[in-house]
C-alpha atoms as a PDB file:
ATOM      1  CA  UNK A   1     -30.418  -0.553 100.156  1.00  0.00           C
ATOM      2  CA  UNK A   2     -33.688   1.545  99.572  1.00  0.00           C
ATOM      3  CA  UNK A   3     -36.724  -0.307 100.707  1.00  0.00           C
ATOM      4  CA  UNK A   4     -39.727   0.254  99.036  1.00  0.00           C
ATOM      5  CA  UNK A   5     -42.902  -0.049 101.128  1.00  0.00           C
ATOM      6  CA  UNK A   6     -45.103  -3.154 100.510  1.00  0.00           C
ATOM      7  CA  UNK A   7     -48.495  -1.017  99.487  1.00  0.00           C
ATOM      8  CA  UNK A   8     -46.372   0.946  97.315  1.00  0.00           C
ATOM      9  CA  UNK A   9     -48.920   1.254  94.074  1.00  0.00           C
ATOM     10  CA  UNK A  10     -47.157   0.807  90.531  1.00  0.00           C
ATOM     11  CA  UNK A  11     -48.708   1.350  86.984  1.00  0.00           C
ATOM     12  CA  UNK A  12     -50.472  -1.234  85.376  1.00  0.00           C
ATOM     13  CA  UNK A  13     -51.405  -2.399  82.241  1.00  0.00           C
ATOM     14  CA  UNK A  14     -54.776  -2.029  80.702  1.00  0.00           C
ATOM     15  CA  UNK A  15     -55.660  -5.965  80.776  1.00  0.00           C
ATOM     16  CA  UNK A  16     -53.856  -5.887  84.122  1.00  0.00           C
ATOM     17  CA  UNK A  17     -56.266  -3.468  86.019  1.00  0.00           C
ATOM     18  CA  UNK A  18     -59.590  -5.367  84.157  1.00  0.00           C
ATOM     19  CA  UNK A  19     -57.512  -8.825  85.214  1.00  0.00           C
ATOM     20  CA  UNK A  20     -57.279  -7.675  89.160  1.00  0.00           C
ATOM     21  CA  UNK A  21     -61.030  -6.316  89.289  1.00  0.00           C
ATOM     22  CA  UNK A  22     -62.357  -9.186  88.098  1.00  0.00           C
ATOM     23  CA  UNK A  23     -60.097 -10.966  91.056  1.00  0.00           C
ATOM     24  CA  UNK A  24     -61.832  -8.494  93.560  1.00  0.00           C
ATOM     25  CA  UNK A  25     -65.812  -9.603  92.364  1.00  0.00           C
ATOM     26  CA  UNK A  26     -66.554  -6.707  89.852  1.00  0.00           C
ATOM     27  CA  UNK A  27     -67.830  -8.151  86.588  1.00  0.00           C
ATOM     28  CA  UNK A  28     -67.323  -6.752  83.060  1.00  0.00           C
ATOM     29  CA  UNK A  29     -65.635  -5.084  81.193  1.00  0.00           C
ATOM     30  CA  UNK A  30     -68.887  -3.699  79.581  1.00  0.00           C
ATOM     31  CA  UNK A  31     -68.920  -0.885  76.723  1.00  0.00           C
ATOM     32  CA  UNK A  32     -70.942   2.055  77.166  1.00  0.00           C
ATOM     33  CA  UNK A  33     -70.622   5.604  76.305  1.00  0.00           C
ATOM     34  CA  UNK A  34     -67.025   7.001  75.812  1.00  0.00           C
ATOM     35  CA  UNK A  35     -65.877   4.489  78.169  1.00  0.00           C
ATOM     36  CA  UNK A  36     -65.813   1.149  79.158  1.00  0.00           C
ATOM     37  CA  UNK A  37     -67.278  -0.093  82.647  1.00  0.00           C
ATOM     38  CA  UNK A  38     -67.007  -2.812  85.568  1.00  0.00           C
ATOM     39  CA  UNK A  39     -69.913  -3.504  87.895  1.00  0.00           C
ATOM     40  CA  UNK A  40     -69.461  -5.092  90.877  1.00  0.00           C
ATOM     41  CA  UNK A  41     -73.729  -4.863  93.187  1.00  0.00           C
ATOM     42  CA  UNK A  42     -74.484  -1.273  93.080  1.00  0.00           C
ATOM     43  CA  UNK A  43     -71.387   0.152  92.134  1.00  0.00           C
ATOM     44  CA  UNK A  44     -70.723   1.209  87.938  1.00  0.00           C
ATOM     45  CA  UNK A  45     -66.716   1.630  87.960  1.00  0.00           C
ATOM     46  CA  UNK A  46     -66.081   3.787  84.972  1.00  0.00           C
ATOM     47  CA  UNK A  47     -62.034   2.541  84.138  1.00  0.00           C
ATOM     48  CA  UNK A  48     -60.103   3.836  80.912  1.00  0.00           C
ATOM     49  CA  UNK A  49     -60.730   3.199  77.240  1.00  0.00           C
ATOM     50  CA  UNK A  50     -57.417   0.666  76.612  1.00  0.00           C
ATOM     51  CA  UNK A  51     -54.638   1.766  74.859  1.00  0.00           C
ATOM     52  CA  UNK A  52     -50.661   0.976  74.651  1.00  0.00           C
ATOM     53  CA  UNK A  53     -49.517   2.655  78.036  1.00  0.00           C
ATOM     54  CA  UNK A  54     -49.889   1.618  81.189  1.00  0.00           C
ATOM     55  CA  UNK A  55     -52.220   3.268  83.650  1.00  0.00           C
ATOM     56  CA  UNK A  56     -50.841   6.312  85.547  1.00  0.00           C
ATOM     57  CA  UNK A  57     -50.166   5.851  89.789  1.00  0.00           C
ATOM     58  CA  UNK A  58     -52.544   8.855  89.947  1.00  0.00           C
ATOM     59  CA  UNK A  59     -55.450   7.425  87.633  1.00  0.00           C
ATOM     60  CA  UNK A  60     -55.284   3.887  89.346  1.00  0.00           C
ATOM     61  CA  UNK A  61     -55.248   5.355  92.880  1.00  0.00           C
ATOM     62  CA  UNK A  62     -58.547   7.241  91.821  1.00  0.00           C
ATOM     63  CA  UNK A  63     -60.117   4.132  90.771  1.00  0.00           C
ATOM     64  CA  UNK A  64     -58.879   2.399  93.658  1.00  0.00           C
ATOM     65  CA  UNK A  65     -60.650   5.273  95.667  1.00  0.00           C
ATOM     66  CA  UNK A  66     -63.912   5.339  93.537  1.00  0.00           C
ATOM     67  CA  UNK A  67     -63.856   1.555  93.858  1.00  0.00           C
ATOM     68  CA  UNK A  68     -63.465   1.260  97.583  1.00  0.00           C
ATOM     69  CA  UNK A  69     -60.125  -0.674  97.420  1.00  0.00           C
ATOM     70  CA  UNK A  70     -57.479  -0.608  99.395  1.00  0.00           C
ATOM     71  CA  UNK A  71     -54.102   0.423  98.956  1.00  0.00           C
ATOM     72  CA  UNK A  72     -53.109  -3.108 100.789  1.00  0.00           C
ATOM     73  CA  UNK A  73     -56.043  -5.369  98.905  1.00  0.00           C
ATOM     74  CA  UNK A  74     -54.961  -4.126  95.807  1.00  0.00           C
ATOM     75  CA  UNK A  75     -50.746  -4.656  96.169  1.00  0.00           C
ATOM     76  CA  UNK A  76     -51.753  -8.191  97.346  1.00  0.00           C
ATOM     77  CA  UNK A  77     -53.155  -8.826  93.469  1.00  0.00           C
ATOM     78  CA  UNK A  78     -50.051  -7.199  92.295  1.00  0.00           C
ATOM     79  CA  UNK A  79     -47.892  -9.309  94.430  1.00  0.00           C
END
């Protein structure tokens, strides 16, 4: 049996990803421009417009990044 590890990021759905920021304190989402935005103090998290796909492992680790979230705080939302 293949074990996959336990911070292992997945895709996500649009409402997903807005869901599990608002879980981690940022507030929003708030139109602006060609995209929407979360804001959580100081920080202006520019995240996708939504559409019918889920968001990409490479996009979401990005925002992750930008967002200063971890790898581990983030699969515990996704539990």
């Amino acid at each position: 049996m293949i074990r996959v590890p336990e911070h292992r990021i997945r895709p996500v759905s649009w409402n997903q990803l807005v869901k599990n920021l608002q879980a981690l304190g940022f507030e929003g989402p708030c139109q602006g421009g060609r995209h929407p935005f979360m804001v959580k103090g100081n920080l202006v998290l520019t995240i996708p417009n939504p559409h019918g796909r889920e968001i990409s492992v490479d996009l979401l680790v990005r925002i992750l990044r930008q967002a200063g979230i971890s790898r581990e705080e983030w699969s515990r939302l996704a539990g």
